[in-house]
PDB file of N, CA and C in Angstrom:
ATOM      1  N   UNK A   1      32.749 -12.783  33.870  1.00  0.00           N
ATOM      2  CA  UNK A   1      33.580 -13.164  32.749  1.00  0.00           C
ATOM      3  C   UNK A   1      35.014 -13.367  33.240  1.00  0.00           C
ATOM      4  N   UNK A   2      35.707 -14.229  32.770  1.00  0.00           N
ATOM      5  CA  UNK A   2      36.855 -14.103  33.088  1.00  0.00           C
ATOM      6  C   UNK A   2      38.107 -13.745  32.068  1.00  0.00           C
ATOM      7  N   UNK A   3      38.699 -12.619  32.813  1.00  0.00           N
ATOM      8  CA  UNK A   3      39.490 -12.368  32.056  1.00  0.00           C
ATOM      9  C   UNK A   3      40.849 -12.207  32.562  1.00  0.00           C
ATOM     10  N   UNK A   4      41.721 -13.399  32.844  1.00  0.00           N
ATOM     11  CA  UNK A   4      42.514 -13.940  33.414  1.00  0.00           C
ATOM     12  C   UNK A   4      44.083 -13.411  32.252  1.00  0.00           C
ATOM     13  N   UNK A   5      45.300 -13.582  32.790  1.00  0.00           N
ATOM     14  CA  UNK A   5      46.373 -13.303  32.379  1.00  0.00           C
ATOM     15  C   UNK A   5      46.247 -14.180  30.575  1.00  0.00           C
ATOM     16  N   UNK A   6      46.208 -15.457  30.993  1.00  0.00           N
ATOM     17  CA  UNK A   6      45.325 -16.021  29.309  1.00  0.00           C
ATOM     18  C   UNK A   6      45.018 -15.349  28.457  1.00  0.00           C
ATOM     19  N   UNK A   7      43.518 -14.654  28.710  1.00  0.00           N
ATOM     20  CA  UNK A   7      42.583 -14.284  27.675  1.00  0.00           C
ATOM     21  C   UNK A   7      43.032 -13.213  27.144  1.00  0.00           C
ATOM     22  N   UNK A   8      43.954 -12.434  28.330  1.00  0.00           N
ATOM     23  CA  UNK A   8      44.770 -10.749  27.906  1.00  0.00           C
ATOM     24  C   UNK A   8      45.546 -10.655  27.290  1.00  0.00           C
ATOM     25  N   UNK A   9      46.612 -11.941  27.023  1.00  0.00           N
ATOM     26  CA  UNK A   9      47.503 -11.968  26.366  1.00  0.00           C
ATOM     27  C   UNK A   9      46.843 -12.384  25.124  1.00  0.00           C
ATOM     28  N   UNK A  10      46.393 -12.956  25.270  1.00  0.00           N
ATOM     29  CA  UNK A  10      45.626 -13.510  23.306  1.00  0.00           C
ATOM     30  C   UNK A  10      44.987 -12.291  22.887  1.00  0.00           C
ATOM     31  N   UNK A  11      43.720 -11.888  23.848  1.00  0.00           N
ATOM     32  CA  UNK A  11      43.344 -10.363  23.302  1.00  0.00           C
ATOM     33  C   UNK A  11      44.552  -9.023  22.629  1.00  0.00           C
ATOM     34  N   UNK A  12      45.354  -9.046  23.374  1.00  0.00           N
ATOM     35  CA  UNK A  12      46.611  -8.190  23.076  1.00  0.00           C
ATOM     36  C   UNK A  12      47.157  -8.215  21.929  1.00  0.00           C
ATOM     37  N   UNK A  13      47.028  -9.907  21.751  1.00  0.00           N
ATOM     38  CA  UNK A  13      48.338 -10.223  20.490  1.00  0.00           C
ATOM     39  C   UNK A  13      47.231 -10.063  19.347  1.00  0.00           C
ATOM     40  N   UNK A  14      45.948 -10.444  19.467  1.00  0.00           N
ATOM     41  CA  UNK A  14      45.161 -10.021  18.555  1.00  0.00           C
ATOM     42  C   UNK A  14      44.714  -8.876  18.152  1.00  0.00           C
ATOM     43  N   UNK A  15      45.013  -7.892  19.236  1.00  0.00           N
ATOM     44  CA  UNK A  15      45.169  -6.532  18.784  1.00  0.00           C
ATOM     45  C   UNK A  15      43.685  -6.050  19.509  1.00  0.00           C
ATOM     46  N   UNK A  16      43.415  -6.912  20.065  1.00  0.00           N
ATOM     47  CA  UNK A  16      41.886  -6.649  21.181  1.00  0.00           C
ATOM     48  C   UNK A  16      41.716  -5.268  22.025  1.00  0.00           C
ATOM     49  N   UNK A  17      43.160  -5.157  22.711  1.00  0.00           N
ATOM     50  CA  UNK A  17      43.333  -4.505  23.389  1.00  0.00           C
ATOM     51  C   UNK A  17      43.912  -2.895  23.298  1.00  0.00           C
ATOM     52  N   UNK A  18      43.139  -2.073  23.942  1.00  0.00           N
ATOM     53  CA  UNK A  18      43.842  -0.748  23.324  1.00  0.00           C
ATOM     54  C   UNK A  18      44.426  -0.150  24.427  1.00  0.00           C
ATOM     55  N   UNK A  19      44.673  -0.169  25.754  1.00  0.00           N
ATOM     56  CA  UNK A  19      44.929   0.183  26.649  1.00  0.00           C
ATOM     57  C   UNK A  19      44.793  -0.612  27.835  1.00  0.00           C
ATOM     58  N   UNK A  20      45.662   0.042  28.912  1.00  0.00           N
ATOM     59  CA  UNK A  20      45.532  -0.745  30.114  1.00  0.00           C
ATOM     60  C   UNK A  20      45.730   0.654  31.281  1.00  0.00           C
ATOM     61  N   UNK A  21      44.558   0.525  32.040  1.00  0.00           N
ATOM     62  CA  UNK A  21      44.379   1.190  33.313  1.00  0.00           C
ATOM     63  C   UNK A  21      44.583   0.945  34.500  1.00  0.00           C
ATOM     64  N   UNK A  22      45.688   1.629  35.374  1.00  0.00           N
ATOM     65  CA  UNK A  22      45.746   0.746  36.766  1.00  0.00           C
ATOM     66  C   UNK A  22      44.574   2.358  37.372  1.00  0.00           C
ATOM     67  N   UNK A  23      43.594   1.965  38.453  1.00  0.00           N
ATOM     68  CA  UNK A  23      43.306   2.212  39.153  1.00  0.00           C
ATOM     69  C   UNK A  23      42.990   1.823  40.834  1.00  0.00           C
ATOM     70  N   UNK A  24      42.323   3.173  41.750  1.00  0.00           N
ATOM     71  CA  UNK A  24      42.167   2.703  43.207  1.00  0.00           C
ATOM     72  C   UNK A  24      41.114   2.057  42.973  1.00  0.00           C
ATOM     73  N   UNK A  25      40.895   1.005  43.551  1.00  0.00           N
ATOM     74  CA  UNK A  25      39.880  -0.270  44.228  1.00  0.00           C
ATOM     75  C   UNK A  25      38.675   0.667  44.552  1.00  0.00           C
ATOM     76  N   UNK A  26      37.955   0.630  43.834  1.00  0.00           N
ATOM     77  CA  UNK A  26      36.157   1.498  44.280  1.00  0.00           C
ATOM     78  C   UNK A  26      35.944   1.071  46.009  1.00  0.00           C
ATOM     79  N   UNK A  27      36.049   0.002  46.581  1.00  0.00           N
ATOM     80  CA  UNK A  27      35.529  -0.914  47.696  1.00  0.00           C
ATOM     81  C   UNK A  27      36.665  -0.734  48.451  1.00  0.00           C
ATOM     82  N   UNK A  28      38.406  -0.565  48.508  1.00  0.00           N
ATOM     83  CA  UNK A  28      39.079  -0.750  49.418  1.00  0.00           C
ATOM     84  C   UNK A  28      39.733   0.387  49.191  1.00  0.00           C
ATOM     85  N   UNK A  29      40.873   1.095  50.076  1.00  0.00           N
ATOM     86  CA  UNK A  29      41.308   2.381  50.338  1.00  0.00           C
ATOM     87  C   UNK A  29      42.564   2.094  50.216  1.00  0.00           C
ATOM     88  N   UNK A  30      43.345   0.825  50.279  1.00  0.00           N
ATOM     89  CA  UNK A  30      44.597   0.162  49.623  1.00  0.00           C
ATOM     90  C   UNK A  30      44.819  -0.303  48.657  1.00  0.00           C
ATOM     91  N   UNK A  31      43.760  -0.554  48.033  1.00  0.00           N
ATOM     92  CA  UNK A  31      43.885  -1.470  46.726  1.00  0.00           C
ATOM     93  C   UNK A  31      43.821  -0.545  45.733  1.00  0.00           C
ATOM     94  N   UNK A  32      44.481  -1.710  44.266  1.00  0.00           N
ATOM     95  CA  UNK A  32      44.549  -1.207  42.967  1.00  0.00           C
ATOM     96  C   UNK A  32      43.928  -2.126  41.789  1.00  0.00           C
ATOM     97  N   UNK A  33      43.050  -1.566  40.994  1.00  0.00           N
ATOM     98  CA  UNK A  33      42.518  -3.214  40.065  1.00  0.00           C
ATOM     99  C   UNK A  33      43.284  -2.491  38.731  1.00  0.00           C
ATOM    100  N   UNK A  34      43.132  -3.889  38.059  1.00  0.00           N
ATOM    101  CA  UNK A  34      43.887  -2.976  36.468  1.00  0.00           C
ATOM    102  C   UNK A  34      42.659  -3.779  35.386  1.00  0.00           C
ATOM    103  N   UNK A  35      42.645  -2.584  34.839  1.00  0.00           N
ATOM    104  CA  UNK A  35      41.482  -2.480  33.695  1.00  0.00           C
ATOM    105  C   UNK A  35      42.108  -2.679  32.180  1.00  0.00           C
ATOM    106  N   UNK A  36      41.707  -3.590  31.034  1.00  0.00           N
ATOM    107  CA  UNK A  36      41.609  -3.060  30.061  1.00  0.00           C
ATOM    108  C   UNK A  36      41.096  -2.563  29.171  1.00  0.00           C
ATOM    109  N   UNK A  37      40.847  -1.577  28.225  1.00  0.00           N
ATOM    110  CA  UNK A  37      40.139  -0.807  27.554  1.00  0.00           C
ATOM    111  C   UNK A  37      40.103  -1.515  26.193  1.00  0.00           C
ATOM    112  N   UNK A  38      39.425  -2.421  25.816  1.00  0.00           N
ATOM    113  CA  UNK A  38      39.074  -3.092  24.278  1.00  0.00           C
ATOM    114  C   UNK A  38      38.849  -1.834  23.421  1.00  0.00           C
ATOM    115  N   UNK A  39      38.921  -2.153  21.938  1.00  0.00           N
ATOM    116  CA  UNK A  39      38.375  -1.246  20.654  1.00  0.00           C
ATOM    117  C   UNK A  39      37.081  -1.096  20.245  1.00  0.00           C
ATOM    118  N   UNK A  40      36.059  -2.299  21.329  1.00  0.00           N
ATOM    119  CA  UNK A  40      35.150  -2.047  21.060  1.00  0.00           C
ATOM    120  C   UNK A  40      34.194  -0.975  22.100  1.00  0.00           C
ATOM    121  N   UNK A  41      35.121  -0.243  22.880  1.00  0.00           N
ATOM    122  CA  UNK A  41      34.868   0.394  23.957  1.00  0.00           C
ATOM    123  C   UNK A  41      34.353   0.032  24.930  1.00  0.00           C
ATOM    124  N   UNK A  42      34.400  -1.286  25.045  1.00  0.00           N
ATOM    125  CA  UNK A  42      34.276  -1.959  26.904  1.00  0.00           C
ATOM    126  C   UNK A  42      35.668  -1.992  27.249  1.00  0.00           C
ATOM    127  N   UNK A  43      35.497  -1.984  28.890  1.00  0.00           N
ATOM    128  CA  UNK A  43      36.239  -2.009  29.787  1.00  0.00           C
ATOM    129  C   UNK A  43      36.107  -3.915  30.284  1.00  0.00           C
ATOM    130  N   UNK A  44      37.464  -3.957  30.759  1.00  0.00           N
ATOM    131  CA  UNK A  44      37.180  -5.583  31.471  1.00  0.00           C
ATOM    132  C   UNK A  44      38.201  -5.260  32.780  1.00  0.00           C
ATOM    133  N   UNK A  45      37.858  -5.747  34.237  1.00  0.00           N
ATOM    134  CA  UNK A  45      38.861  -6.403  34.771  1.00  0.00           C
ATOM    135  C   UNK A  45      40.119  -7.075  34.929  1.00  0.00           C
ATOM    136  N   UNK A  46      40.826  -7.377  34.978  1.00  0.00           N
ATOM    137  CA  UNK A  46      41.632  -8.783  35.280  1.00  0.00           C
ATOM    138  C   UNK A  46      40.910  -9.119  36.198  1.00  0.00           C
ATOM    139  N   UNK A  47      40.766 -10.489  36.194  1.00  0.00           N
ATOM    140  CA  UNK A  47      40.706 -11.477  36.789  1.00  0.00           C
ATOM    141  C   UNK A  47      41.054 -12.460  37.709  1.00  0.00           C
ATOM    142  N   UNK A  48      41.611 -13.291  38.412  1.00  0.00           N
ATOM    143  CA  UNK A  48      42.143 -14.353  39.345  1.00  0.00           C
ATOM    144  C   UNK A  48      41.777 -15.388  38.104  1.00  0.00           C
ATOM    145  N   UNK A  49      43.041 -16.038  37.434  1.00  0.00           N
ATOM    146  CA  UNK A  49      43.375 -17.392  36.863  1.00  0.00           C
ATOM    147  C   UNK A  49      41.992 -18.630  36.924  1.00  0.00           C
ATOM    148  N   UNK A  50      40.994 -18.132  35.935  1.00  0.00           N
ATOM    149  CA  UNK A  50      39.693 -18.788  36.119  1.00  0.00           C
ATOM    150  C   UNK A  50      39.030 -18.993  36.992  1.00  0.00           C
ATOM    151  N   UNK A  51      38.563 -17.786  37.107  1.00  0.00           N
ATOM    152  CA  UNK A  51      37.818 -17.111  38.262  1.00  0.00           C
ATOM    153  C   UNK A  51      37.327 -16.042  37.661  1.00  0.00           C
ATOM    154  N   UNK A  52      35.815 -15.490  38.109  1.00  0.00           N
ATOM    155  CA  UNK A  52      35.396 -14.309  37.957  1.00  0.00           C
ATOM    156  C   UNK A  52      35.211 -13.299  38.978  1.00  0.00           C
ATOM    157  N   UNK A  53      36.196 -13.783  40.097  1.00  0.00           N
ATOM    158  CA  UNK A  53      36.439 -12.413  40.452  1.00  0.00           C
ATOM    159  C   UNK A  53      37.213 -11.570  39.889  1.00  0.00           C
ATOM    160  N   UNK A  54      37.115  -9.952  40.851  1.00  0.00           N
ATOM    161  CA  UNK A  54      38.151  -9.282  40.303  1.00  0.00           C
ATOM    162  C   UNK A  54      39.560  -9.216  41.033  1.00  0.00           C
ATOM    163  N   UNK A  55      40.534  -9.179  40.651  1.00  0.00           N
ATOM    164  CA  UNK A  55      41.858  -9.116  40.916  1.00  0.00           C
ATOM    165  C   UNK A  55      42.293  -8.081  41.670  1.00  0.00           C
ATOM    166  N   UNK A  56      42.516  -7.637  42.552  1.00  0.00           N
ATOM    167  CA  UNK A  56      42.801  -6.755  43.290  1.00  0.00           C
ATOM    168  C   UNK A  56      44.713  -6.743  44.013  1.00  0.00           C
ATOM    169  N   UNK A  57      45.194  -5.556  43.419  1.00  0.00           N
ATOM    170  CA  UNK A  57      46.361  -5.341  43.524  1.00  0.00           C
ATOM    171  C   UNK A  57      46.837  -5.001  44.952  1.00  0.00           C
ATOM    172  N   UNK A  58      47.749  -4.839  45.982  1.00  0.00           N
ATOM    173  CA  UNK A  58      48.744  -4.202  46.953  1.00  0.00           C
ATOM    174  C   UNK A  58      49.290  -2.469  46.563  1.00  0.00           C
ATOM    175  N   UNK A  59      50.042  -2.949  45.774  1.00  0.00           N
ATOM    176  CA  UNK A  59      50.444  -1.916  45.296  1.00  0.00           C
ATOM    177  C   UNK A  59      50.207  -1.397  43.975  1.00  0.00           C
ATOM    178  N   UNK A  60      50.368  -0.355  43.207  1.00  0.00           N
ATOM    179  CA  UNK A  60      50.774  -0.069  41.916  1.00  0.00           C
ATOM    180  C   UNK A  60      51.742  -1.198  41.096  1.00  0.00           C
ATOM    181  N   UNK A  61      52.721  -0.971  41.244  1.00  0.00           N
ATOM    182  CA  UNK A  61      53.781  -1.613  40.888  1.00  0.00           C
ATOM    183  C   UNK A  61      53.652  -3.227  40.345  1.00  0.00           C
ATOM    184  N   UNK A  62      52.628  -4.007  41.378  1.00  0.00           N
ATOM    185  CA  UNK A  62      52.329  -5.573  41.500  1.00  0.00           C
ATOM    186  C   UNK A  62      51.100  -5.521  39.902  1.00  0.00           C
ATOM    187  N   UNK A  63      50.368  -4.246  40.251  1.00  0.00           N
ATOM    188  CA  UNK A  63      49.777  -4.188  38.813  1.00  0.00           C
ATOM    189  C   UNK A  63      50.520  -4.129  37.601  1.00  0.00           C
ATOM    190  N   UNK A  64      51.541  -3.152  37.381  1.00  0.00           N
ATOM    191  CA  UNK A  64      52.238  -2.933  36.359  1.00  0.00           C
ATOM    192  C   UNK A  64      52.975  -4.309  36.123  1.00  0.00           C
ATOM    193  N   UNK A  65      53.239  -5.179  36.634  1.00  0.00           N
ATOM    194  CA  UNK A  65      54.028  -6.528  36.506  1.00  0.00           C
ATOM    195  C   UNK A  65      52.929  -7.052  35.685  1.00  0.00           C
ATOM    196  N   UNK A  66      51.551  -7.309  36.125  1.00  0.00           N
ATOM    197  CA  UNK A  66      51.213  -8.060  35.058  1.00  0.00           C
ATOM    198  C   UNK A  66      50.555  -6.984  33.653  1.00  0.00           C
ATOM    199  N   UNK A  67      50.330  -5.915  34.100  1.00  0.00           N
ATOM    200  CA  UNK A  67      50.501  -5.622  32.567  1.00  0.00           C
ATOM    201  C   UNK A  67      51.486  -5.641  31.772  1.00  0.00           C
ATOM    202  N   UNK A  68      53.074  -5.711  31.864  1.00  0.00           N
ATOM    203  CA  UNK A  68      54.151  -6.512  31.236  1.00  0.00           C
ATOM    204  C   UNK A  68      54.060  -7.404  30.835  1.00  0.00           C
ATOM    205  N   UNK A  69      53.218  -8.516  31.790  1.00  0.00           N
ATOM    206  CA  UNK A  69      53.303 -10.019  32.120  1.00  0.00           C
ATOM    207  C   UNK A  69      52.131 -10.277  29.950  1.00  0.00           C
ATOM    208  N   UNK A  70      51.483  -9.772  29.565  1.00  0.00           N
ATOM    209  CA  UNK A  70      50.132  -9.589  28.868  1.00  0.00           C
ATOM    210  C   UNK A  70      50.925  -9.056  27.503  1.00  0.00           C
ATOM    211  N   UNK A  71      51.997  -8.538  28.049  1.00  0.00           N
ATOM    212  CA  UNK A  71      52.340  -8.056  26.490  1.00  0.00           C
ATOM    213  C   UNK A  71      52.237  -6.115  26.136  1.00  0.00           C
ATOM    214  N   UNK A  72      51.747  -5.665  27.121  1.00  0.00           N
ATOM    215  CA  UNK A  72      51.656  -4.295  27.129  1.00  0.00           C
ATOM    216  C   UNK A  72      52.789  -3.547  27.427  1.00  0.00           C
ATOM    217  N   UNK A  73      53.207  -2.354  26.886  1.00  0.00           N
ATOM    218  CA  UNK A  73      54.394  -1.804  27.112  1.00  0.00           C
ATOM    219  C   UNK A  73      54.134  -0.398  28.147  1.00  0.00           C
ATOM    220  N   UNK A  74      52.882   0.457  27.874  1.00  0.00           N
ATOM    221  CA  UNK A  74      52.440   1.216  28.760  1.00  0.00           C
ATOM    222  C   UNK A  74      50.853   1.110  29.140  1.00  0.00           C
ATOM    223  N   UNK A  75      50.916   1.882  30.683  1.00  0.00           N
ATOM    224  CA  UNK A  75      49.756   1.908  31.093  1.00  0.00           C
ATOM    225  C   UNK A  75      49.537   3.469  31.519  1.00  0.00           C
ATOM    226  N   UNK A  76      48.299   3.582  31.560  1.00  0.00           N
ATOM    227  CA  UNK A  76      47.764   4.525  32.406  1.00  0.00           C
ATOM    228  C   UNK A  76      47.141   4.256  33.823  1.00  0.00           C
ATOM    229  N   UNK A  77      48.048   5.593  34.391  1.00  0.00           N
ATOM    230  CA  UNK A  77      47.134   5.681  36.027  1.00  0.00           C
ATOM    231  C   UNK A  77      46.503   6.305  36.737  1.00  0.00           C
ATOM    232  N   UNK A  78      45.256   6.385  37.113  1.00  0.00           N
ATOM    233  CA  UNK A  78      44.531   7.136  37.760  1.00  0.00           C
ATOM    234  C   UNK A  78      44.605   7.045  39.374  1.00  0.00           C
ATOM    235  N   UNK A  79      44.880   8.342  39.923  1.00  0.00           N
ATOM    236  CA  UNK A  79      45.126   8.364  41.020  1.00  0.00           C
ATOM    237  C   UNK A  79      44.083   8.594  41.839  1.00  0.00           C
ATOM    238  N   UNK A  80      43.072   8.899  41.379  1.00  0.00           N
ATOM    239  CA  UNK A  80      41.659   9.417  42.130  1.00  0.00           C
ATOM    240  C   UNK A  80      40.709   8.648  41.564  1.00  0.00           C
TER     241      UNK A  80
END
């Protein structure tokens, strides 16, 4: 599915969205993916800009930009 900077921001403004999770990358030991938590209690990815991969962050920080970028004011982070 893709769920690209697009679909997050419309989900958001529609009120889709109830949260946003930055976590560590299951697969890499540097990375960070950021999750959002819908109302209907799924989880989604971000995405790569129509693409279904998943988006994989550098740092923390590069995540938190686009959850700004979406319209979100806070996130949660899991460090483990």
């Amino acid at each position: 599915m893709v769920f690209d900077r697009t679909v997050v921001a419309a989900q958001v403004s529609a009120g889709f969205i109830v949260n946003a999770i930055i976590r560590l990358a299951d697969d890499q030991k540097a990375a960070w993916v950021l999750e959002f938590a819908r109302v209907d209690g799924d989880n989604n990815c971000m995405t790569y800009a129509r693409r279904t991969c998943v988006k994989t962050y550098k740092t923390c920080d590069a995540a938190l930009t686009d959850v700004h970028a979406v319209g979100i004011k806070k996130a949660t982070v899991l460090m483990s």
